[in-house]
N, C-alpha and C. Protein backbone atom coordinates (compact mmCIF):
# COMPACT_ATOMS: atom_id res chain seq x y z
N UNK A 1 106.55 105.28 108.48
CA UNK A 1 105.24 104.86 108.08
C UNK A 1 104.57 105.96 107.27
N UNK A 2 104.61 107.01 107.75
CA UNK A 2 104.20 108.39 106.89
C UNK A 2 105.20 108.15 105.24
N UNK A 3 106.40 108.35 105.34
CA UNK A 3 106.39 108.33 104.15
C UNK A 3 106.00 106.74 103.06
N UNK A 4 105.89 105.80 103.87
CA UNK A 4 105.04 104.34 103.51
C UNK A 4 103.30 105.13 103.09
N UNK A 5 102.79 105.30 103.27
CA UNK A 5 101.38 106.07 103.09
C UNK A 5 101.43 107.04 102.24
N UNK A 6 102.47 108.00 102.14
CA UNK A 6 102.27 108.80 100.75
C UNK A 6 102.52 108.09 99.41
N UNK A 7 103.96 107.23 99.78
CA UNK A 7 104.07 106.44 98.14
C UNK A 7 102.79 105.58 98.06
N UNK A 8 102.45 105.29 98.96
CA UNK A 8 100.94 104.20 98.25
C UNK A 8 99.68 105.29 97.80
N UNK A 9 99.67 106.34 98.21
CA UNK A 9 98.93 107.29 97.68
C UNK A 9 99.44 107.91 96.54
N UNK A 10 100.56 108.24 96.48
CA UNK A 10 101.46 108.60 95.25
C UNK A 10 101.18 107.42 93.98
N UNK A 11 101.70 106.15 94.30
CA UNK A 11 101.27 105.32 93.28
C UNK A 11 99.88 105.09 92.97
N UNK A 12 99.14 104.85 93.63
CA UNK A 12 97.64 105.01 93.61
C UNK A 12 97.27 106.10 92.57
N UNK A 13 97.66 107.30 92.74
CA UNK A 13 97.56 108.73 91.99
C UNK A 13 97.63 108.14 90.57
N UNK A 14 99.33 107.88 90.84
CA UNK A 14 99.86 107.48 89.42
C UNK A 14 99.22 106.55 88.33
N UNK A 15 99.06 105.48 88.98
CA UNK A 15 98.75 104.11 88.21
C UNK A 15 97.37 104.79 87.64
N UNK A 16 96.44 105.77 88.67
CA UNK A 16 95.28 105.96 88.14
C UNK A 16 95.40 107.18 86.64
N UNK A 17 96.19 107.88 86.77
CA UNK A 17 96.64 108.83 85.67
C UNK A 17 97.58 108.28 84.30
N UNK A 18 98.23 107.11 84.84
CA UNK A 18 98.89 106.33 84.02
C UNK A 18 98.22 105.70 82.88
N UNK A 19 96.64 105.23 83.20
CA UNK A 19 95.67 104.80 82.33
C UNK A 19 94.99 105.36 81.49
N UNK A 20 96.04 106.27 80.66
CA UNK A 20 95.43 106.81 79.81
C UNK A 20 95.02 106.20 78.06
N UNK A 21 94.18 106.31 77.59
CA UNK A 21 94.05 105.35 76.48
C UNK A 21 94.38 106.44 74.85
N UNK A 22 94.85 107.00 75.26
CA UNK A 22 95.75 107.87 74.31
C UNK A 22 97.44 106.92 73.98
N UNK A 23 97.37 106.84 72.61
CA UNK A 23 98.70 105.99 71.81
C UNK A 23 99.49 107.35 71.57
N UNK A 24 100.66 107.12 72.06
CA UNK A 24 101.81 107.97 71.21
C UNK A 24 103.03 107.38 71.34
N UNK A 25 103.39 108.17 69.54
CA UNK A 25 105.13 107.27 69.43
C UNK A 25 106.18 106.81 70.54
N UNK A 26 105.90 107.79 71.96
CA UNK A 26 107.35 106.83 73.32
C UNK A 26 106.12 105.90 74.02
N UNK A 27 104.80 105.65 73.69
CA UNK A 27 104.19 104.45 74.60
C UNK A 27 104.49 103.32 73.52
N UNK A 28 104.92 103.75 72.03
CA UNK A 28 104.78 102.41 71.46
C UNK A 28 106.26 101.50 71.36
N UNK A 29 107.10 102.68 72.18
CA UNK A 29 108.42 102.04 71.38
C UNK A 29 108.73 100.51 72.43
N UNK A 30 109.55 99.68 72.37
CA UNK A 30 109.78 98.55 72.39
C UNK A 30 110.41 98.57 74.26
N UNK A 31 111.28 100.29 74.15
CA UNK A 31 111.96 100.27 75.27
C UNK A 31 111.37 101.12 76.42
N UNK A 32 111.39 100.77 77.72
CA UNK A 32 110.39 101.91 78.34
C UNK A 32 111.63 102.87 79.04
N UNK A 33 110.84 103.96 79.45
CA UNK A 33 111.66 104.72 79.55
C UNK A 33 112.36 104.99 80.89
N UNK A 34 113.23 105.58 81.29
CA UNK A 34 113.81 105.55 82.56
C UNK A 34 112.68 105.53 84.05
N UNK A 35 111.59 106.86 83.22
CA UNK A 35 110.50 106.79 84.25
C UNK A 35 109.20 105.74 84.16
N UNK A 36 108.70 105.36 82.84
CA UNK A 36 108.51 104.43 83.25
C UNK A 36 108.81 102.99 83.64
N UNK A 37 110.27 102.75 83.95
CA UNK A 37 110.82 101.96 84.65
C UNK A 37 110.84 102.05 86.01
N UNK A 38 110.76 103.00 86.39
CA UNK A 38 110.44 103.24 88.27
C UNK A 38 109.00 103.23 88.32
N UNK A 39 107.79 103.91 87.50
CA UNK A 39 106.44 103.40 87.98
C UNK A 39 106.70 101.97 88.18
N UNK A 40 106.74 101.12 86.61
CA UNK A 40 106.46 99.91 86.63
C UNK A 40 107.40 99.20 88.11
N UNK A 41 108.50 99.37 88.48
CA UNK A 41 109.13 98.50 89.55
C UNK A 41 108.39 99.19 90.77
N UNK A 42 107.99 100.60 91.06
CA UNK A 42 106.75 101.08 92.17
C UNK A 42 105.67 99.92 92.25
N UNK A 43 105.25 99.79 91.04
CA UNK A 43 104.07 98.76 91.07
C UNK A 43 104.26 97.54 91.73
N UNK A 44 105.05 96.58 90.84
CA UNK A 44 105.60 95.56 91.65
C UNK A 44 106.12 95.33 92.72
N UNK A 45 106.68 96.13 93.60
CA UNK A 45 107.53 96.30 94.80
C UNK A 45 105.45 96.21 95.77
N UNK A 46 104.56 97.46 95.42
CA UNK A 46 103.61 97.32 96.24
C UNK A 46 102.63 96.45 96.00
N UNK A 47 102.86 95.34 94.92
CA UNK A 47 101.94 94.29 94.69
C UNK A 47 102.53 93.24 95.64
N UNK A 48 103.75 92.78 95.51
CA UNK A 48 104.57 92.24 96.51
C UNK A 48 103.88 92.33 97.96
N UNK A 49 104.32 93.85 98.45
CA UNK A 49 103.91 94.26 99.69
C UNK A 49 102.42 94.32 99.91
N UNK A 50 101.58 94.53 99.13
CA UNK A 50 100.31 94.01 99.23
C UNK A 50 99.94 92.62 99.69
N UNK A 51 100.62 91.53 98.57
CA UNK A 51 100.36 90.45 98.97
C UNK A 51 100.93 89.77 100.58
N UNK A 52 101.90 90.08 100.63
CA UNK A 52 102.85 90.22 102.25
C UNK A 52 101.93 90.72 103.19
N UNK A 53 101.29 91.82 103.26
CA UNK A 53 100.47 92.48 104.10
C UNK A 53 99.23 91.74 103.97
N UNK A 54 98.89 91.32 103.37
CA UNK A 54 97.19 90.68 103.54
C UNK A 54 97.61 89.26 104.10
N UNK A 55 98.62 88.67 104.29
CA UNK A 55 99.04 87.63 105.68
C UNK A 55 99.54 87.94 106.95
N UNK A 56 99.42 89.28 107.49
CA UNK A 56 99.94 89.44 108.76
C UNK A 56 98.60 89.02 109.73
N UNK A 57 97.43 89.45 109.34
CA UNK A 57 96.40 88.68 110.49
C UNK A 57 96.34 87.14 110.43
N UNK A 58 96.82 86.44 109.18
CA UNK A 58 97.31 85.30 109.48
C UNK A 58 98.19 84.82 110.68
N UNK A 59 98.97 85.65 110.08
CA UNK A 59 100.54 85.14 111.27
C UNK A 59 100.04 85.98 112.12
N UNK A 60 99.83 86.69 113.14
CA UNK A 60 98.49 87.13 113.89
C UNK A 60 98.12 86.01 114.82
N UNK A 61 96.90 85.23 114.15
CA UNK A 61 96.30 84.14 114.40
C UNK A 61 96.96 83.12 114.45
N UNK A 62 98.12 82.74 113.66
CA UNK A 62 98.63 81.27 113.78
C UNK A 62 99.86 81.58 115.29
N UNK A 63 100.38 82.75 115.57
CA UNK A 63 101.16 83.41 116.74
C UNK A 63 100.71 82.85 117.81
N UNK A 64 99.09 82.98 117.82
CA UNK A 64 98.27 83.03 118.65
C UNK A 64 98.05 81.62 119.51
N UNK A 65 97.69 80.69 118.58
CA UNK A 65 97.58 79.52 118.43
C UNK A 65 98.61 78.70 118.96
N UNK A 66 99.99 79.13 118.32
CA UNK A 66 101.28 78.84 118.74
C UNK A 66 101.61 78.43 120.07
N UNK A 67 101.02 79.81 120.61
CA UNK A 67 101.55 80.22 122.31
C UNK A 67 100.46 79.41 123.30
N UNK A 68 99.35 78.95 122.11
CA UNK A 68 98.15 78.69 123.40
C UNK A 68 98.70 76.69 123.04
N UNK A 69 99.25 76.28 121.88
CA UNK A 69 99.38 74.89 121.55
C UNK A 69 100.75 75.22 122.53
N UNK A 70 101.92 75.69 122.76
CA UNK A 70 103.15 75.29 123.34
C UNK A 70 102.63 75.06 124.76
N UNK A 71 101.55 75.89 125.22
CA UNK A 71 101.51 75.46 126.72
C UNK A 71 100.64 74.62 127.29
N UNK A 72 100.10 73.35 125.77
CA UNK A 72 99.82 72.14 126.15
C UNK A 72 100.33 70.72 125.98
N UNK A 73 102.20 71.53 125.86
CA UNK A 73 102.97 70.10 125.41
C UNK A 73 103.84 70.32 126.50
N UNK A 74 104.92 69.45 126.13
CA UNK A 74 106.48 69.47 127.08
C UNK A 74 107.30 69.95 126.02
N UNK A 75 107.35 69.45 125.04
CA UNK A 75 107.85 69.67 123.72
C UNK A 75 107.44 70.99 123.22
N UNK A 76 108.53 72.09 123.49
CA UNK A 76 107.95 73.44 122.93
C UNK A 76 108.49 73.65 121.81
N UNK A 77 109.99 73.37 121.80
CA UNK A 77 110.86 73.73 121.08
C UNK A 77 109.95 73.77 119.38
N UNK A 78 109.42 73.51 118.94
CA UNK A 78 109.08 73.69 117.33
C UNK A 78 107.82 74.45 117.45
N UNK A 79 107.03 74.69 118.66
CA UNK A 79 106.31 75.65 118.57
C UNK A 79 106.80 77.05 118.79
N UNK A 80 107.69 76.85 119.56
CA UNK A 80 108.86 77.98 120.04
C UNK A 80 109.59 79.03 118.46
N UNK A 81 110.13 77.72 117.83
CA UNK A 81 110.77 78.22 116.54
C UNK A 81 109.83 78.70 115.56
N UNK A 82 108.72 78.32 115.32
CA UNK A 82 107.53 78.52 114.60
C UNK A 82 107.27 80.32 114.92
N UNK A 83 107.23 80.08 116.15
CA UNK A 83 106.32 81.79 116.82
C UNK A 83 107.70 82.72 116.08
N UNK A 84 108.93 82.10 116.40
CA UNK A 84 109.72 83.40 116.70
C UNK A 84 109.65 83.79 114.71
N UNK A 85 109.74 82.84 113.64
CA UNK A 85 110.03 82.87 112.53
C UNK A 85 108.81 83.46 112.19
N UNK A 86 107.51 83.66 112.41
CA UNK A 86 106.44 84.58 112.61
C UNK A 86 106.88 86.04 112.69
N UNK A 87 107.15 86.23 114.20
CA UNK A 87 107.10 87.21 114.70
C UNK A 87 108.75 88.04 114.12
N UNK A 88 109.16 87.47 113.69
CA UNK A 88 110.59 87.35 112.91
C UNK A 88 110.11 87.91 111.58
N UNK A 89 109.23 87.88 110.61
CA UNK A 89 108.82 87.86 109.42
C UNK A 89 108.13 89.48 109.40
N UNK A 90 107.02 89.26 110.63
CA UNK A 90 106.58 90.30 110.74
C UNK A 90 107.32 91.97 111.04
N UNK A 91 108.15 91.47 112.06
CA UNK A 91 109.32 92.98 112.24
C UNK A 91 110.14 92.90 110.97
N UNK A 92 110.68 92.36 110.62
CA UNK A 92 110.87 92.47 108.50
C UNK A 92 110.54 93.25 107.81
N UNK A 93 108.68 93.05 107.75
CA UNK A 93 108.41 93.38 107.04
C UNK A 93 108.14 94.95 107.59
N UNK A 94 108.05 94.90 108.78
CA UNK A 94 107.63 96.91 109.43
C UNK A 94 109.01 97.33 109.35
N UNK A 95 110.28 96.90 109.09
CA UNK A 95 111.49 97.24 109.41
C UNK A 95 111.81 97.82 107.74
N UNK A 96 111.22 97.37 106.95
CA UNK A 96 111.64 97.52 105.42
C UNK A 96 110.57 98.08 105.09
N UNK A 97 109.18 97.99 105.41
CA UNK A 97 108.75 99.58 105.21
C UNK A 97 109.08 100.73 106.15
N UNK A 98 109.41 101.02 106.73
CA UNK A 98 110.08 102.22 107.67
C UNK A 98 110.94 102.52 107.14
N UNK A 99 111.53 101.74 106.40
CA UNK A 99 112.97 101.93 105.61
C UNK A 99 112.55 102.45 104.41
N UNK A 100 111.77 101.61 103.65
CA UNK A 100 111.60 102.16 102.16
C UNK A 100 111.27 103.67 102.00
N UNK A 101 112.61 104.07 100.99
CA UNK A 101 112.17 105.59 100.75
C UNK A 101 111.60 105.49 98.93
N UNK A 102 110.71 106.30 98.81
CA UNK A 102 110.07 106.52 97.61
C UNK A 102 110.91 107.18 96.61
N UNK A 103 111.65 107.03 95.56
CA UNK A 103 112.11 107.20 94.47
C UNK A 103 111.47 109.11 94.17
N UNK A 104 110.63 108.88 94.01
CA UNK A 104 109.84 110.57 94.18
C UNK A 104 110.21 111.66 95.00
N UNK A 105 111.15 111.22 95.92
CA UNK A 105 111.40 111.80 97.21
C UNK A 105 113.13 111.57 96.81
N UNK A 106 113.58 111.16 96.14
CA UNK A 106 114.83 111.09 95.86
C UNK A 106 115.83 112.23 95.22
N UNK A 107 116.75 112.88 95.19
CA UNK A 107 117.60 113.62 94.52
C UNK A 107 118.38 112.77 93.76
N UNK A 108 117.82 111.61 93.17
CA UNK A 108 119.04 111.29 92.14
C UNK A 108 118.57 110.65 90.60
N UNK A 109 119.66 110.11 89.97
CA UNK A 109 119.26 110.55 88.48
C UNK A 109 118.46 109.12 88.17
N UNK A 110 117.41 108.71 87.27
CA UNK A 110 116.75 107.64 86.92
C UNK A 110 116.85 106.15 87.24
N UNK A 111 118.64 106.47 86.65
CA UNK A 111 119.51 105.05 86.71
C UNK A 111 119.50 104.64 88.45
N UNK A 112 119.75 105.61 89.09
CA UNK A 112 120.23 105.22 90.45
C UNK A 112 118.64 104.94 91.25
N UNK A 113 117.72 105.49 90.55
CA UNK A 113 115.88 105.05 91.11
C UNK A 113 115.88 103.87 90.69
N UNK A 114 115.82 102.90 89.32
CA UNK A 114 115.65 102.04 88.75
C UNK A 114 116.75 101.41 89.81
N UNK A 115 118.32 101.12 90.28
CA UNK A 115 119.02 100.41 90.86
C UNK A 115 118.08 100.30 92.08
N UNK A 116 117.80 101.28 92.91
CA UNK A 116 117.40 101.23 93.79
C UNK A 116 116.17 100.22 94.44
N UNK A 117 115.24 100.26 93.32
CA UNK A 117 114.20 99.68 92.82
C UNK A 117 114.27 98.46 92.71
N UNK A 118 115.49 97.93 92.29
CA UNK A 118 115.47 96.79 91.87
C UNK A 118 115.80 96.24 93.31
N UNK A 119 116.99 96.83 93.81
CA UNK A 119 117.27 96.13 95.10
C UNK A 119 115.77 95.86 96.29
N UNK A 120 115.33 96.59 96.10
CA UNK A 120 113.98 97.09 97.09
C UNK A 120 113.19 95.93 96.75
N UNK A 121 112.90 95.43 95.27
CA UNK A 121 112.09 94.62 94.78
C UNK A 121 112.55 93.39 95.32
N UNK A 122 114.26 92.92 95.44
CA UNK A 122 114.55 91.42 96.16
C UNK A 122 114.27 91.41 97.34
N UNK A 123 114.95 92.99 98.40
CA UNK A 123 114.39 92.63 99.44
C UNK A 123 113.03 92.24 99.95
N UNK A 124 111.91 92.73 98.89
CA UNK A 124 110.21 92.49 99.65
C UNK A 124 110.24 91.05 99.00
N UNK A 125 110.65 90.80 97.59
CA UNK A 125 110.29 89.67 97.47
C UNK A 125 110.79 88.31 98.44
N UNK A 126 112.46 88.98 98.82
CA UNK A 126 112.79 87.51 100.01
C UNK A 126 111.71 87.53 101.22
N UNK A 127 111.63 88.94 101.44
CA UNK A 127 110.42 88.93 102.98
C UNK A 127 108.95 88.13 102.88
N UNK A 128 108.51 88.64 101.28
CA UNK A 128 107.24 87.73 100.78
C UNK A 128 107.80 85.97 101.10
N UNK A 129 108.77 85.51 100.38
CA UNK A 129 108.94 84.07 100.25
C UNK A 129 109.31 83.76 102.39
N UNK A 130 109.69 84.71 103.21
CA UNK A 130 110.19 84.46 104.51
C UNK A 130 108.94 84.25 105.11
N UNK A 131 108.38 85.42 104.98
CA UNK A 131 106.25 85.30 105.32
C UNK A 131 106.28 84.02 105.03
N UNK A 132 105.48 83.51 103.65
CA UNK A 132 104.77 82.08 103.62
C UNK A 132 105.62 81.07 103.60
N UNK A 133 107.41 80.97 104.26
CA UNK A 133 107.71 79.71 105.08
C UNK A 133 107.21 79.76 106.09
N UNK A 134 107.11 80.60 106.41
CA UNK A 134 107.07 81.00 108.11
C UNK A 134 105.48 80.47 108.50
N UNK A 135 104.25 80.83 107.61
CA UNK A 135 103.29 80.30 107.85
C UNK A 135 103.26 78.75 107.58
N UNK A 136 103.86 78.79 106.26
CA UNK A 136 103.48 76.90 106.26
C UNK A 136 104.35 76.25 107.26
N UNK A 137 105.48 76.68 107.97
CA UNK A 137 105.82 75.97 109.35
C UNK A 137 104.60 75.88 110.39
N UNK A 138 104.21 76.81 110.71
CA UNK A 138 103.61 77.17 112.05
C UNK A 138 102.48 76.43 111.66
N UNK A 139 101.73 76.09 110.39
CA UNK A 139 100.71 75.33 110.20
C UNK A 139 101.15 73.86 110.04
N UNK A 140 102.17 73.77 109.85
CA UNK A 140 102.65 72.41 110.10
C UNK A 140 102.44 71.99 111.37
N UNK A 141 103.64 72.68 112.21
CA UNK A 141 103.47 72.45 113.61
C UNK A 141 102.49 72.33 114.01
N UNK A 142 101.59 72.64 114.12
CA UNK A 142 99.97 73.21 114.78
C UNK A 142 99.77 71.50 114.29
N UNK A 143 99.37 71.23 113.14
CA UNK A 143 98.72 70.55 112.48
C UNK A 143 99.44 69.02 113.52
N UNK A 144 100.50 69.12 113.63
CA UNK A 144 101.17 67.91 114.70
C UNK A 144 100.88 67.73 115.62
N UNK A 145 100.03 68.43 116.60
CA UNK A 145 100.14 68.64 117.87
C UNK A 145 99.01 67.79 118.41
């Protein structure tokens, strides 16, 4: 989690120093450059995880709901599957930031940040698309009961 908190401070830094309104010949060329290919995939990877993170008090609340709707049926089983694909989504997503190491913090050469990056970017994005099944189930369910 510590090193989760410096890259968002690190990028934060960046993106804010990045805005510079000064033109020169490598901002105009067509191709970006090795490094700014790891800001730009930094960015996206924590817009991702931004958006992911501003639904956990969702799934939170719909968890909640879950456990208090299963123990007014006989029929648990889809409130059952609902909670766990929740609570399933959520250790995901703390499991892959604990994991994510920051490119900045890396010993290796551009190419292997940018690979890295990219992989990092499918994994948050499958966890993003796992999050909002996971909610529109559990609001399904709910919504049946």
């Amino acid at each position: 989690m510590k090193k989760f908190a410096i890259l968002l401070v690190a990028i934060t830094l960046g993106t804010a120093c990045g805005n510079s309104t000064e033109t020169s010949s490598e901002n105009t060329s067509t191709e970006m450059s090795g490094e700014d290919q790891v800001m730009s995939l930094k960015k996206e990877i924590m817009e991702v995880h931004d958006k992911t993170m501003a639904e956990m008090t969702t799934m939170s609340k719909l968890r909640k709901e879950l456990r208090k709707a299963s123990k007014e049926t006989t029929d648990t089983a889809a409130y059952y599957n609902a909670y766990q694909d929740l609570h399933q989504a959520h250790e995901d997503m703390m499991d892959w930031m604990h994991n994510f190491q920051s490119p900045d913090e890396m010993d290796v050469s551009e190419a292997e940040k940018i690979e890295y990056l990219k992989e990092q970017k499918d994994k948050v994005t499958q966890l993003e698309e796992y999050t909002m099944t996971s909610i529109e189930k559990a609001q399904k369910v709910l919504t049946k009961k």
